[in-house]
Protein backbone atom coordinates (compact mmCIF):
# COMPACT_ATOMS: atom_id res chain seq x y z
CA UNK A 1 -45.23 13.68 41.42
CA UNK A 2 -44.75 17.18 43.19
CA UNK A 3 -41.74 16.93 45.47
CA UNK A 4 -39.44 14.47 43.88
CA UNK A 5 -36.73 15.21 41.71
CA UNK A 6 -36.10 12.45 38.87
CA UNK A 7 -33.13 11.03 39.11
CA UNK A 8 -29.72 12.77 36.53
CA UNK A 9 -28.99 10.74 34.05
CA UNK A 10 -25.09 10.01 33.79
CA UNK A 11 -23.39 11.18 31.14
CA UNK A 12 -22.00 8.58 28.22
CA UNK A 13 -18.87 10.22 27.88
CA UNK A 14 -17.62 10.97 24.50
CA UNK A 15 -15.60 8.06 22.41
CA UNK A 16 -11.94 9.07 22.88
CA UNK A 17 -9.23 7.75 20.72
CA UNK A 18 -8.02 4.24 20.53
CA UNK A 19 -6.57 2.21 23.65
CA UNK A 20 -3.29 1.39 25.16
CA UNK A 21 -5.01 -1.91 24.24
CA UNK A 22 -5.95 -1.69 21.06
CA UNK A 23 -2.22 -1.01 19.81
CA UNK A 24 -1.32 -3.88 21.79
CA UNK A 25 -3.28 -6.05 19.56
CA UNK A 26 -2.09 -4.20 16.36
CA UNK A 27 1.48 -5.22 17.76
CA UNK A 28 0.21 -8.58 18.23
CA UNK A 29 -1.40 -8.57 15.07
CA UNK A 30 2.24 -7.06 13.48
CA UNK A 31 3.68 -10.00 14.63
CA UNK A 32 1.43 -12.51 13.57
CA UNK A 33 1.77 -11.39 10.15
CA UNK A 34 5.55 -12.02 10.41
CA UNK A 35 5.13 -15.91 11.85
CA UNK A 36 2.61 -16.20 9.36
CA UNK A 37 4.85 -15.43 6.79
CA UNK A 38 7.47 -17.26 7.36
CA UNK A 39 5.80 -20.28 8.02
CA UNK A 40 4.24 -19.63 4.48
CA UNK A 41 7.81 -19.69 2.67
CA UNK A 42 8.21 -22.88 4.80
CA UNK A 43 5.34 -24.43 3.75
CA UNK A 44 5.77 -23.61 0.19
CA UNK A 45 7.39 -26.69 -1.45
CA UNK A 46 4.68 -29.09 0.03
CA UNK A 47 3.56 -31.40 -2.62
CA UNK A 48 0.37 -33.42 -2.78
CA UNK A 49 1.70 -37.15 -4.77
CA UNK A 50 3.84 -35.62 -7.67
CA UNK A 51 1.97 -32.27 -8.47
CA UNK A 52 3.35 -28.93 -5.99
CA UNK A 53 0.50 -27.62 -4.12
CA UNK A 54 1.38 -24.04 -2.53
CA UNK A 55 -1.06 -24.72 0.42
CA UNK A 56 0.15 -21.61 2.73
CA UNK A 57 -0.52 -18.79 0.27
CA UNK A 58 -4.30 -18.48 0.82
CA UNK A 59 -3.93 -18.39 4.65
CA UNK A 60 -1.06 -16.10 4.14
CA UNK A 61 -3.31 -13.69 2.26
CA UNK A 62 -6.29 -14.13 4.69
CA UNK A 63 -4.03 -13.26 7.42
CA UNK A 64 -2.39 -10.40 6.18
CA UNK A 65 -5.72 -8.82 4.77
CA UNK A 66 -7.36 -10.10 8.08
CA UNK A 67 -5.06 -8.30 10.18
CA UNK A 68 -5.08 -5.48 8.71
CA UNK A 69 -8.56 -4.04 8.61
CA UNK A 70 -8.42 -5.06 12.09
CA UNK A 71 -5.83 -3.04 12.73
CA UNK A 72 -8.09 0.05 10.97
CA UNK A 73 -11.01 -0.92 12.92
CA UNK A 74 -9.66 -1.34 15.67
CA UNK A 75 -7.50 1.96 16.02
CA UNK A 76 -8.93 4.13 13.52
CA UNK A 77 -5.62 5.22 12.44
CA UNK A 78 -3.65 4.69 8.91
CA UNK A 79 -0.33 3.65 10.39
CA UNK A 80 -1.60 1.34 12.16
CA UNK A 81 -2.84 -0.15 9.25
CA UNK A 82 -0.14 -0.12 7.21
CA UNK A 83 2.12 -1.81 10.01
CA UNK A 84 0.88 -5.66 9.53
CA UNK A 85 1.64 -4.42 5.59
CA UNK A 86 5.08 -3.64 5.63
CA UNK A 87 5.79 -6.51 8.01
CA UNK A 88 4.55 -8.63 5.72
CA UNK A 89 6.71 -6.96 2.82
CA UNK A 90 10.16 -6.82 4.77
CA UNK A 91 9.19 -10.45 6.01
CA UNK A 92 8.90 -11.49 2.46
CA UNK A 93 11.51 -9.83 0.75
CA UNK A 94 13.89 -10.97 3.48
CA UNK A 95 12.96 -14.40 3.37
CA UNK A 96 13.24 -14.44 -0.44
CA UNK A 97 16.51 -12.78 -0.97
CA UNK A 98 18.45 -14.88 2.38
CA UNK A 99 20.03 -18.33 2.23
CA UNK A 100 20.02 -21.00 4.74
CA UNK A 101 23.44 -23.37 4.26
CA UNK A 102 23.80 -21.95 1.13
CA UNK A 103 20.03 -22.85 -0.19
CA UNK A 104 17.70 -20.34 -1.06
CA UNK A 105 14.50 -20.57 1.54
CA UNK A 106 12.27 -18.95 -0.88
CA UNK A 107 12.13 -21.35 -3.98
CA UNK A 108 12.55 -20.28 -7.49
CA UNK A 109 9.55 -21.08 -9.54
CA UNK A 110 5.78 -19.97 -10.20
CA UNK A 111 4.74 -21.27 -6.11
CA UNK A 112 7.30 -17.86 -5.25
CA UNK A 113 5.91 -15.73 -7.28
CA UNK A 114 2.12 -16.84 -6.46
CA UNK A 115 2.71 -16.27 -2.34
CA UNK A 116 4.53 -13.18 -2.80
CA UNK A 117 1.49 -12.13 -5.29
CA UNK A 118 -1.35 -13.05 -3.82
CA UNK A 119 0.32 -11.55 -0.76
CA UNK A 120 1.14 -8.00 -2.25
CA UNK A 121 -2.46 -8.42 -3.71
CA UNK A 122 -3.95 -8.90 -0.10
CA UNK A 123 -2.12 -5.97 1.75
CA UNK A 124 -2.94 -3.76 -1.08
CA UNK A 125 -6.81 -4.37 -1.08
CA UNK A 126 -6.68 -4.33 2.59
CA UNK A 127 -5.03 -0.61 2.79
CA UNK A 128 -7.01 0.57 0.33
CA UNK A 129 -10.58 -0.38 1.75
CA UNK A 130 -8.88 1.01 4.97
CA UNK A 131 -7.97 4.39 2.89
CA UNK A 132 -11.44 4.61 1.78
CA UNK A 133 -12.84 4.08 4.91
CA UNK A 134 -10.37 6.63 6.03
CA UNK A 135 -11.31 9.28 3.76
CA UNK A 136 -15.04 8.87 3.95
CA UNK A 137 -14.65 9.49 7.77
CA UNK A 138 -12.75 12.63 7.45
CA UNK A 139 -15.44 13.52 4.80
CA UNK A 140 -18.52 13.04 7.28
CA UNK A 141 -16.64 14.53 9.93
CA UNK A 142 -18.27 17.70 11.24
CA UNK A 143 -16.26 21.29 10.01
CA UNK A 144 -15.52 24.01 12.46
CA UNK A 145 -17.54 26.91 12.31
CA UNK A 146 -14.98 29.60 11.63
CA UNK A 147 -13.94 29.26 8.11
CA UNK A 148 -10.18 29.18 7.10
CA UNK A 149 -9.33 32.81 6.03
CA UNK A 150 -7.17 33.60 2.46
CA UNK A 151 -7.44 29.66 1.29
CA UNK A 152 -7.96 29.07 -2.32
CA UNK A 153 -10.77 26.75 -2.89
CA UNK A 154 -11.91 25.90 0.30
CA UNK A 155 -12.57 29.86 1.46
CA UNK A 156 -15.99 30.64 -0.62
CA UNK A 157 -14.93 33.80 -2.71
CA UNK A 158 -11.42 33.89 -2.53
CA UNK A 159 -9.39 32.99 -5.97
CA UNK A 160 -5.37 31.65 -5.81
CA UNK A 161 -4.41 35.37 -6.65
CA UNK A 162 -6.28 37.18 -3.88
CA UNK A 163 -4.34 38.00 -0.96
């Protein structure tokens, strides 16, 4: 119609980086990782009749690999990632190495060794998904225009002796 003007359309603005919020919950998260390990070494000895049945390592290891690619997703960033990790790993190696009253909390046979592998196994295939996730995104991230100047490799023409 002649005479009217269509309405602007507001602009979406661009995705920033991640919240106040979001490292809030990777804090949270942080900390969850640390109850949920020590209630894992707690929870250790249980036994079902006469046989030992570990029963906290699998929700251990969901937890810790849970927690941390949400920390990736959630924040984008690497050390936030890697937080609910080494929490888990200082939590662990604490807990094994202390004594309560002279008793060891951590107990000394195969149900030790399975939490503290499955765990290490768990935080390890959670940072690296997040690493690979990680580097595709840098690798589908859009280059400046200008070219870097005198780098070897990256700077089409130039060989490690030219200067």
């Amino acid at each position: 119609m002649p005479g009217v003007a269509a309405a602007p359309i507001p602009a979406v603005p661009a995705p920033t980086g991640p919240d106040r919020l979001d490292w809030i919950v990777v804090a949270w998260l942080t900390v969850l990782v640390l109850l949920t390990t020590v209630f894992a070494v707690f929870f250790l000895p249980l036994y079902v009749g006469v046989v030992p049945f570990p029963v906290s390592v699998v929700p251990a290891a969901l937890v810790v690999y849970a927690s941390i690619r949400l920390s990736y997703r959630l924040t984008g960033s690497m050390p936030a990632a890697l937080a609910p990790a080494v929490a888990w790993l200082v939590a662990a190696v604490y807990l094994s190495f202390s004594r309560t009253f002279g008793y060891a909390l951590v107990i000394g046979d195969w149900r030790a060794t399975l939490l503290l592998g499955v765990g290490a196994l768990a935080a390890a295939v959670g940072v690296g998904l997040c690493w690979g996730t990680h580097q595709l995104a840098l690798m589908d991230r859009p280059r400046a225009t200008a070219p870097r100047v005198g780098v070897p490799g990256v700077t089409p023409g130039a060989a490690p002796g030219d200067r």
